[in-house]
PDB file of N, CA and C in Angstrom:
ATOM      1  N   UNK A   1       0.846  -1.187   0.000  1.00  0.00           N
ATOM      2  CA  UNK A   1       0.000   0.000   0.000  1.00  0.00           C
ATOM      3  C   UNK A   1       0.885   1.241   0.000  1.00  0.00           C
ATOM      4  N   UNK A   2       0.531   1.878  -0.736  1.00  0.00           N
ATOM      5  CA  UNK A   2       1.313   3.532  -0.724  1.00  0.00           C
ATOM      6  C   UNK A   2       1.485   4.548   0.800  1.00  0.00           C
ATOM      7  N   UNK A   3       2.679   4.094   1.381  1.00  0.00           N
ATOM      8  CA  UNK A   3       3.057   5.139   2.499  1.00  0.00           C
ATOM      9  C   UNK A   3       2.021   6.370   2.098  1.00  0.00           C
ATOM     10  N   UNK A   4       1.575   7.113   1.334  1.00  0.00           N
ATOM     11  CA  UNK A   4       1.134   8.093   1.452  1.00  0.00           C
ATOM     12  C   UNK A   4       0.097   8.538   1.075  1.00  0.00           C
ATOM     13  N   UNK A   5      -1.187   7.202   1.113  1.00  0.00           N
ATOM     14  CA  UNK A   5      -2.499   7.532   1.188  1.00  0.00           C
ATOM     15  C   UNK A   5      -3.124   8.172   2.424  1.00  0.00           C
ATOM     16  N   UNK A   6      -1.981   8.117   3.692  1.00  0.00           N
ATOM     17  CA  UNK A   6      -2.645   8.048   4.683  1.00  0.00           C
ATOM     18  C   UNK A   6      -1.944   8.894   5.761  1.00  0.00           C
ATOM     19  N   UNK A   7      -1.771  10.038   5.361  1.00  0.00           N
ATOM     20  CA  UNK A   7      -0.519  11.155   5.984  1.00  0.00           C
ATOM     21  C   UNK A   7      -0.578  10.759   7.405  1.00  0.00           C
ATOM     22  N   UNK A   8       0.902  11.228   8.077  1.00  0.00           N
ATOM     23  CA  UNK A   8       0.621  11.083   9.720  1.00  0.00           C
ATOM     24  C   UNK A   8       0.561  12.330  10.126  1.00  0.00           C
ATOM     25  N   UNK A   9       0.330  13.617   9.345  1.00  0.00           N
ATOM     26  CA  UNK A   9       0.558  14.614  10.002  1.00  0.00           C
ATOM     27  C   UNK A   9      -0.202  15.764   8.977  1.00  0.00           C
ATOM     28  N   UNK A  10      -1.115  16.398   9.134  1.00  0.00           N
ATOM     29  CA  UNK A  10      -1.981  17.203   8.917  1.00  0.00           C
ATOM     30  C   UNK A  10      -1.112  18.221   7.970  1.00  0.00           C
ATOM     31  N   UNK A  11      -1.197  18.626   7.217  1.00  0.00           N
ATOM     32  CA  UNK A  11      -0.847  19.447   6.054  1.00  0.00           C
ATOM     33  C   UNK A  11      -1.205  20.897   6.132  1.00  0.00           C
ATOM     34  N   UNK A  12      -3.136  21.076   6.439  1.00  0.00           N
ATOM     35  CA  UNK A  12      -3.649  22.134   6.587  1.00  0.00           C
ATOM     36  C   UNK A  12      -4.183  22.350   7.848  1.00  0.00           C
ATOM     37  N   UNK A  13      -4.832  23.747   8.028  1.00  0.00           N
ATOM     38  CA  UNK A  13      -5.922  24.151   8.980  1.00  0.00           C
ATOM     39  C   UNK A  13      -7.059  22.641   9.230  1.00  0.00           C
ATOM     40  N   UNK A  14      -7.168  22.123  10.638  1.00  0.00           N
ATOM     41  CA  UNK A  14      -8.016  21.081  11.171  1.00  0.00           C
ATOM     42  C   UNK A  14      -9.232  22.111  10.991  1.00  0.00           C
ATOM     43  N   UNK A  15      -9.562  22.830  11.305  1.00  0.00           N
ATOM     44  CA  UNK A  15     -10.933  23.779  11.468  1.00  0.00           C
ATOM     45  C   UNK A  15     -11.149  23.811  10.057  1.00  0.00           C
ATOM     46  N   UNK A  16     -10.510  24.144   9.624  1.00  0.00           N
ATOM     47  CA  UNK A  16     -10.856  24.199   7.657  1.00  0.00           C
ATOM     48  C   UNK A  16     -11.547  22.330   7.789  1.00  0.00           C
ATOM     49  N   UNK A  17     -10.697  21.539   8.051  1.00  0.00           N
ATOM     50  CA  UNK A  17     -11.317  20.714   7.362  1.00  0.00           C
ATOM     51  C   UNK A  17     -13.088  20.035   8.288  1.00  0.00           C
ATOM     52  N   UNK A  18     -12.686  20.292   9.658  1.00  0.00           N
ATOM     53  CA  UNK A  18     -14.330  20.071   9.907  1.00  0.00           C
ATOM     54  C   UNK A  18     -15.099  21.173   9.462  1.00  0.00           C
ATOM     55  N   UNK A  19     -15.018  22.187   9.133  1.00  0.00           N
ATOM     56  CA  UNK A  19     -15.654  23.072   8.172  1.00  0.00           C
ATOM     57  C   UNK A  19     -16.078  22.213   6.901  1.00  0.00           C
ATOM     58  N   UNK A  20     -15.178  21.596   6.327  1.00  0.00           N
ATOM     59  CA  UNK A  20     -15.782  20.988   4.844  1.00  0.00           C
ATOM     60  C   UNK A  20     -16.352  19.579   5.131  1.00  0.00           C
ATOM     61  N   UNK A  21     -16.086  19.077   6.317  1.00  0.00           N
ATOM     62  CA  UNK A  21     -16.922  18.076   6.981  1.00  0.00           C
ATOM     63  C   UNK A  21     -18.613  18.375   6.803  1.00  0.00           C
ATOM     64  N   UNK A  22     -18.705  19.220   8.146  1.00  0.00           N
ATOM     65  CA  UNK A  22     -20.078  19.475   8.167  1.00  0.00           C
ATOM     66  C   UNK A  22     -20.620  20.769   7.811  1.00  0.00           C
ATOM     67  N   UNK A  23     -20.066  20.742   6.317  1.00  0.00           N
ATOM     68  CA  UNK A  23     -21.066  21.642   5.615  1.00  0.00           C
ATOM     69  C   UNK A  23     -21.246  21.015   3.852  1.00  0.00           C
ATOM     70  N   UNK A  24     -21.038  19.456   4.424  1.00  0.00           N
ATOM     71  CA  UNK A  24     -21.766  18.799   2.893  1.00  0.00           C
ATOM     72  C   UNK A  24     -22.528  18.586   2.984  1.00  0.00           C
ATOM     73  N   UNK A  25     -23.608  18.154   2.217  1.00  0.00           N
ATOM     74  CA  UNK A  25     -25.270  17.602   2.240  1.00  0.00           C
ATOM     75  C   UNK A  25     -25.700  17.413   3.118  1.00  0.00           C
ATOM     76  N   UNK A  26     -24.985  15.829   3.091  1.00  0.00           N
ATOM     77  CA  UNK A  26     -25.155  14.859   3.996  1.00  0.00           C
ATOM     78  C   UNK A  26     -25.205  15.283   5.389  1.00  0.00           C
ATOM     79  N   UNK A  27     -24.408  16.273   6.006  1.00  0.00           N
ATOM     80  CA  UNK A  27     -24.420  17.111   7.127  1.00  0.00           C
ATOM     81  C   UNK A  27     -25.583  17.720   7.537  1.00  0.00           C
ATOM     82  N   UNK A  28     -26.672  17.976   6.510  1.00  0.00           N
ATOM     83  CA  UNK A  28     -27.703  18.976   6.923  1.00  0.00           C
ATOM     84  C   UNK A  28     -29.336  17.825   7.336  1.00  0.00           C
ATOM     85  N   UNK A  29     -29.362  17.017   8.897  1.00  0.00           N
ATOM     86  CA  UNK A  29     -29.966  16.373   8.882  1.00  0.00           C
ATOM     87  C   UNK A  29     -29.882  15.133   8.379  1.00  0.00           C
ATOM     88  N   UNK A  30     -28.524  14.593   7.914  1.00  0.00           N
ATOM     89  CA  UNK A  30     -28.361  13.336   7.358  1.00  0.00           C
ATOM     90  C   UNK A  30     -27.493  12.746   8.107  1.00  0.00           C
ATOM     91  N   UNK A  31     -26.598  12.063   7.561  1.00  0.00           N
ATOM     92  CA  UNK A  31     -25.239  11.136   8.016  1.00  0.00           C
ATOM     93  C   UNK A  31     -23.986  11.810   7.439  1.00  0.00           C
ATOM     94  N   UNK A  32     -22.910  11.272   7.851  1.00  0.00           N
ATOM     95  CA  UNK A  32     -21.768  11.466   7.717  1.00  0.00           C
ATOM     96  C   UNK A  32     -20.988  10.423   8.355  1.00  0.00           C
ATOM     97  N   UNK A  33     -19.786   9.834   7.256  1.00  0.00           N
ATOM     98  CA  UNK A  33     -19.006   8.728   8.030  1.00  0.00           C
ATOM     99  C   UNK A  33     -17.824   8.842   7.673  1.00  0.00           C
ATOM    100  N   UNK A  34     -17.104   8.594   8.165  1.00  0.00           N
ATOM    101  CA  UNK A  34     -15.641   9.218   8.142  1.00  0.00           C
ATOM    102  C   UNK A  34     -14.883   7.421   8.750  1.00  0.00           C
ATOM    103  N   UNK A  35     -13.786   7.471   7.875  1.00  0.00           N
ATOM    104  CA  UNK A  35     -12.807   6.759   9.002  1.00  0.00           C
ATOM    105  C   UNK A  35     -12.189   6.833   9.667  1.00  0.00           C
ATOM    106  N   UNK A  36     -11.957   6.222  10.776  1.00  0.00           N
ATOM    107  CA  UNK A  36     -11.523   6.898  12.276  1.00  0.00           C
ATOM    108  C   UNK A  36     -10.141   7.335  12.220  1.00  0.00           C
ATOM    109  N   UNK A  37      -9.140   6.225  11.325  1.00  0.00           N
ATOM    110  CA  UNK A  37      -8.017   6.581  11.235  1.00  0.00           C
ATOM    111  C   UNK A  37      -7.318   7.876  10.512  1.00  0.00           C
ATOM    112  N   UNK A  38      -8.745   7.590   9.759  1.00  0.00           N
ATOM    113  CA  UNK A  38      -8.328   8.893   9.126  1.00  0.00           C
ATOM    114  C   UNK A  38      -8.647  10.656   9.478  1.00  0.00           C
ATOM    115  N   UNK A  39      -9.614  10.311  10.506  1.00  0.00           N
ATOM    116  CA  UNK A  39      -9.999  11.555  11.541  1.00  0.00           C
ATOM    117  C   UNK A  39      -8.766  12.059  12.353  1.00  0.00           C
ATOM    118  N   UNK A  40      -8.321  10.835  13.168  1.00  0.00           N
ATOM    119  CA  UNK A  40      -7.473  10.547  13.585  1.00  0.00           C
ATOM    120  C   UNK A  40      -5.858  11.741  12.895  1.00  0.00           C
ATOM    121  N   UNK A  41      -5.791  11.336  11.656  1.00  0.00           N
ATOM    122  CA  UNK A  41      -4.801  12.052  10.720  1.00  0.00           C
ATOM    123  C   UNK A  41      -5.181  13.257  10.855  1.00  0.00           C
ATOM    124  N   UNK A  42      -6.493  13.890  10.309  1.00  0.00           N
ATOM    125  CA  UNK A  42      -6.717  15.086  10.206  1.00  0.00           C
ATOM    126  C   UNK A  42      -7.212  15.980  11.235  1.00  0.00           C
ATOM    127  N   UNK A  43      -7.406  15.827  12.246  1.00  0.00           N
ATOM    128  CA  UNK A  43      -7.866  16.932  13.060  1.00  0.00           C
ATOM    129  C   UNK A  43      -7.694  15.852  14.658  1.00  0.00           C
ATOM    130  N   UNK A  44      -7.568  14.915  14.793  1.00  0.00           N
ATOM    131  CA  UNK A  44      -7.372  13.982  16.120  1.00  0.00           C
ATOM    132  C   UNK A  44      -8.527  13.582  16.390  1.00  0.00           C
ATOM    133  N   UNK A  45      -8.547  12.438  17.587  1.00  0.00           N
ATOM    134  CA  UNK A  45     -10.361  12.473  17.492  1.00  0.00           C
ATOM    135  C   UNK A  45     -10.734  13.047  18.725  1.00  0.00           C
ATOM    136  N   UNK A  46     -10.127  13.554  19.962  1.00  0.00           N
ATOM    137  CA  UNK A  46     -10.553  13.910  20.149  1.00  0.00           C
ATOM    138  C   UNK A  46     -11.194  15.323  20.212  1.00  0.00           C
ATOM    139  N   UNK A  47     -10.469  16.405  19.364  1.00  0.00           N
ATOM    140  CA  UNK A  47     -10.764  17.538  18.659  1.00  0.00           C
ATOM    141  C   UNK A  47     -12.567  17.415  17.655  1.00  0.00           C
ATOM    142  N   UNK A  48     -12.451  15.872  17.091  1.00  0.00           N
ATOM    143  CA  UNK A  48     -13.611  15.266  16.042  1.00  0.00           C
ATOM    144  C   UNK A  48     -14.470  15.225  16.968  1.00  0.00           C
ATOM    145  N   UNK A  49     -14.291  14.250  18.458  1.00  0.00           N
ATOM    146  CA  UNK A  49     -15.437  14.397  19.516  1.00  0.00           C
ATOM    147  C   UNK A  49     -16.182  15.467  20.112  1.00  0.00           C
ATOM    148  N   UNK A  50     -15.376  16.411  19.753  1.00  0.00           N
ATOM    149  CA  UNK A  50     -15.723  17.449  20.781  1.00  0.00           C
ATOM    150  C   UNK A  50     -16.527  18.268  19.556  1.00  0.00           C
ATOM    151  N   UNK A  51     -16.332  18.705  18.733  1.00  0.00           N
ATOM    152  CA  UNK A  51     -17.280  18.561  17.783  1.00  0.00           C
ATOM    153  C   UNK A  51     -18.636  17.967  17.274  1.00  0.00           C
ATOM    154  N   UNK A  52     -18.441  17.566  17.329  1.00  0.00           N
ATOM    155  CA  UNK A  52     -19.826  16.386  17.020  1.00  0.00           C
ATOM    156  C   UNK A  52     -20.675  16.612  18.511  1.00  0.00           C
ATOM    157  N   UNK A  53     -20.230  16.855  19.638  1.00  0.00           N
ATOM    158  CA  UNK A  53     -20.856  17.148  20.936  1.00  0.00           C
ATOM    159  C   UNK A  53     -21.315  18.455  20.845  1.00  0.00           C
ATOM    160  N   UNK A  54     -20.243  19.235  20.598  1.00  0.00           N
ATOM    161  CA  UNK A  54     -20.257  20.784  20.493  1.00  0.00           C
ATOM    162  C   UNK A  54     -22.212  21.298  19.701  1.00  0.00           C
ATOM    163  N   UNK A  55     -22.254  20.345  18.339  1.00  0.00           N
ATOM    164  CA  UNK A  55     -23.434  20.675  17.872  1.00  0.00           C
ATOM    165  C   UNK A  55     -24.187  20.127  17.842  1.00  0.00           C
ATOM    166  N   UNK A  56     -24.284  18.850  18.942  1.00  0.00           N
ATOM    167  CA  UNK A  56     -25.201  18.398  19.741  1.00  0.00           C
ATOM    168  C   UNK A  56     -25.846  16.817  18.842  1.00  0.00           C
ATOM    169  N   UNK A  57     -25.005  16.621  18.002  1.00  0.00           N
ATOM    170  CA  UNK A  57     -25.525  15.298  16.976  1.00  0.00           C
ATOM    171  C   UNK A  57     -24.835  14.208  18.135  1.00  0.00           C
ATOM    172  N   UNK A  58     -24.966  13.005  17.467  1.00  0.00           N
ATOM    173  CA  UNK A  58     -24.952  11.485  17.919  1.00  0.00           C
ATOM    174  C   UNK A  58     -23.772  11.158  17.014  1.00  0.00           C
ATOM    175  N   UNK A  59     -22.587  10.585  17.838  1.00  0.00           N
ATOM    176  CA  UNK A  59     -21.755   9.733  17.288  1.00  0.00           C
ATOM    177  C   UNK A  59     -21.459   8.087  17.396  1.00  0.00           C
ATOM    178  N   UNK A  60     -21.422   7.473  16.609  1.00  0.00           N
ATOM    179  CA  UNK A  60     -21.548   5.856  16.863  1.00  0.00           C
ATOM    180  C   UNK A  60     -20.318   5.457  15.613  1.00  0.00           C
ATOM    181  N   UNK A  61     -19.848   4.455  16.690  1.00  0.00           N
ATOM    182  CA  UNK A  61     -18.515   3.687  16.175  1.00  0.00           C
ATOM    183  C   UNK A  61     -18.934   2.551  16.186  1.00  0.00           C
ATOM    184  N   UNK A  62     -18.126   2.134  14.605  1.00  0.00           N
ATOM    185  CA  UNK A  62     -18.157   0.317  13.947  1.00  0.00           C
ATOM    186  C   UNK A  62     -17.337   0.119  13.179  1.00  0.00           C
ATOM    187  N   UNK A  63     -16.493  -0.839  13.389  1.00  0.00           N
ATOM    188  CA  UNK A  63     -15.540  -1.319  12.895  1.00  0.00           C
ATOM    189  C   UNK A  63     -14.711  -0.306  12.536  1.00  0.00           C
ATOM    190  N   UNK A  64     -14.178   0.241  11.982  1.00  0.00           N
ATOM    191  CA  UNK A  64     -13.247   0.789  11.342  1.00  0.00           C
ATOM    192  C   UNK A  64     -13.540   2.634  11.342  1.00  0.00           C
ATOM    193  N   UNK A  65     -14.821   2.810  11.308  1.00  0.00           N
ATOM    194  CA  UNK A  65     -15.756   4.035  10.922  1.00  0.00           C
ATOM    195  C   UNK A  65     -16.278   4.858  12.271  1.00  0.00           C
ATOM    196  N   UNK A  66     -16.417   6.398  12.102  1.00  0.00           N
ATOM    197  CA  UNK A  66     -17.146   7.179  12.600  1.00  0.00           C
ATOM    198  C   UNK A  66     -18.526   7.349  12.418  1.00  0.00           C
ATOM    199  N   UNK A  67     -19.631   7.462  12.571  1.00  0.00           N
ATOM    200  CA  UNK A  67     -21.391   7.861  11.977  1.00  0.00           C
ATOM    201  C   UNK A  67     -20.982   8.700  13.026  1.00  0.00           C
ATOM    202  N   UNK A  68     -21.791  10.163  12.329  1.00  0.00           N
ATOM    203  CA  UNK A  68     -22.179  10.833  12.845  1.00  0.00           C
ATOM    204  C   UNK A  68     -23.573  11.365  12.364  1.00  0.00           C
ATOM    205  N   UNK A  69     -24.611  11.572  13.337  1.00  0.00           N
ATOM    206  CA  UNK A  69     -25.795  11.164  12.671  1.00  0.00           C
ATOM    207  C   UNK A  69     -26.469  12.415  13.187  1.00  0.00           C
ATOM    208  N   UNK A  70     -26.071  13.670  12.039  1.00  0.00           N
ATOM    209  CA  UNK A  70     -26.320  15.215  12.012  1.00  0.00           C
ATOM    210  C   UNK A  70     -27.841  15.635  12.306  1.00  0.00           C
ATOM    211  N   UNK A  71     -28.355  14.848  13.551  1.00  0.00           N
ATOM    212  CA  UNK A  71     -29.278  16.098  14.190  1.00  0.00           C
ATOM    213  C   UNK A  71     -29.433  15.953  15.747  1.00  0.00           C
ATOM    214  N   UNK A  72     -29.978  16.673  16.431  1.00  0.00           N
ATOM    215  CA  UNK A  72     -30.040  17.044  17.551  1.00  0.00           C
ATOM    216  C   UNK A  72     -31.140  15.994  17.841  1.00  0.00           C
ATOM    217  N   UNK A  73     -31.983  15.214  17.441  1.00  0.00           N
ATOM    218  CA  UNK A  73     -33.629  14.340  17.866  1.00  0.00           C
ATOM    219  C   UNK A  73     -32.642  13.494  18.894  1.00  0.00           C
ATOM    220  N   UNK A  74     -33.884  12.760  18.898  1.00  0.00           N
ATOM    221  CA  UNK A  74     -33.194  11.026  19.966  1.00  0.00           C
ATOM    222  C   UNK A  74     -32.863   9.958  18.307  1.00  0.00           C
ATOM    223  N   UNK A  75     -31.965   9.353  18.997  1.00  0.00           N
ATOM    224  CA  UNK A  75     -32.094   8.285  18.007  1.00  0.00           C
ATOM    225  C   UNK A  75     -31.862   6.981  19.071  1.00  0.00           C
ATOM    226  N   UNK A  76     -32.469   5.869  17.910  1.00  0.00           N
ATOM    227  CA  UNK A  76     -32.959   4.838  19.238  1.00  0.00           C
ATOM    228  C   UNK A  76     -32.006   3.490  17.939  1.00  0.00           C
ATOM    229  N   UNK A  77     -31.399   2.846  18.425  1.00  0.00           N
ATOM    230  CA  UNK A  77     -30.697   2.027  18.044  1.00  0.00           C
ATOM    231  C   UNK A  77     -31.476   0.603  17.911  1.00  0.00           C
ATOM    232  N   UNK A  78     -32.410   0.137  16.772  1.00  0.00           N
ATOM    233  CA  UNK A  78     -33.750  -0.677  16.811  1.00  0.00           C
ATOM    234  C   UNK A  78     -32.720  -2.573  16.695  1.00  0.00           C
ATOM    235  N   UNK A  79     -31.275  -2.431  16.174  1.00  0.00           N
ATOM    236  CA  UNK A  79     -30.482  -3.616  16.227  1.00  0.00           C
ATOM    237  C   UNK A  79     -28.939  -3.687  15.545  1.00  0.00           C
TER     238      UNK A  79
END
């Protein structure tokens, strides 16, 4: 695999990039999934956590992945 699909060290502004995070579509009342490792690369997670708290959505981890599930309701986990 290419050393450099997967930087260890952030290039740009972290705020720039949760900026282009949650201001795609999918952000407005939808989903968003990210991989952790790769959150991880770009902004840390826990900078990503505090975020996702900050605007009050639901975060859920699986396998490999972040959901973040862009609204403020309840969500009820049916299985």
């Amino acid at each position: 695999m290419d050393q450099n699909c997967f930087p260890t060290r952030r290039q740009s502004d972290p705020d720039a990039w949760i900026d282009l995070v949650f201001s795609a579509k999918a952000a407005n009342g939808g989903v968003v999934r990210r991989a952790i490792g790769w959150v991880g690369n770009e902004v840390g997670h826990d900078r990503f956590v505090d975020e996702v708290r900050r605007r009050g959505y639901h975060l859920l981890v699986t396998q490999n992945q972040y959901i973040v599930v862009c609204n403020t309701g309840p969500v009820r986990m049916l299985f």
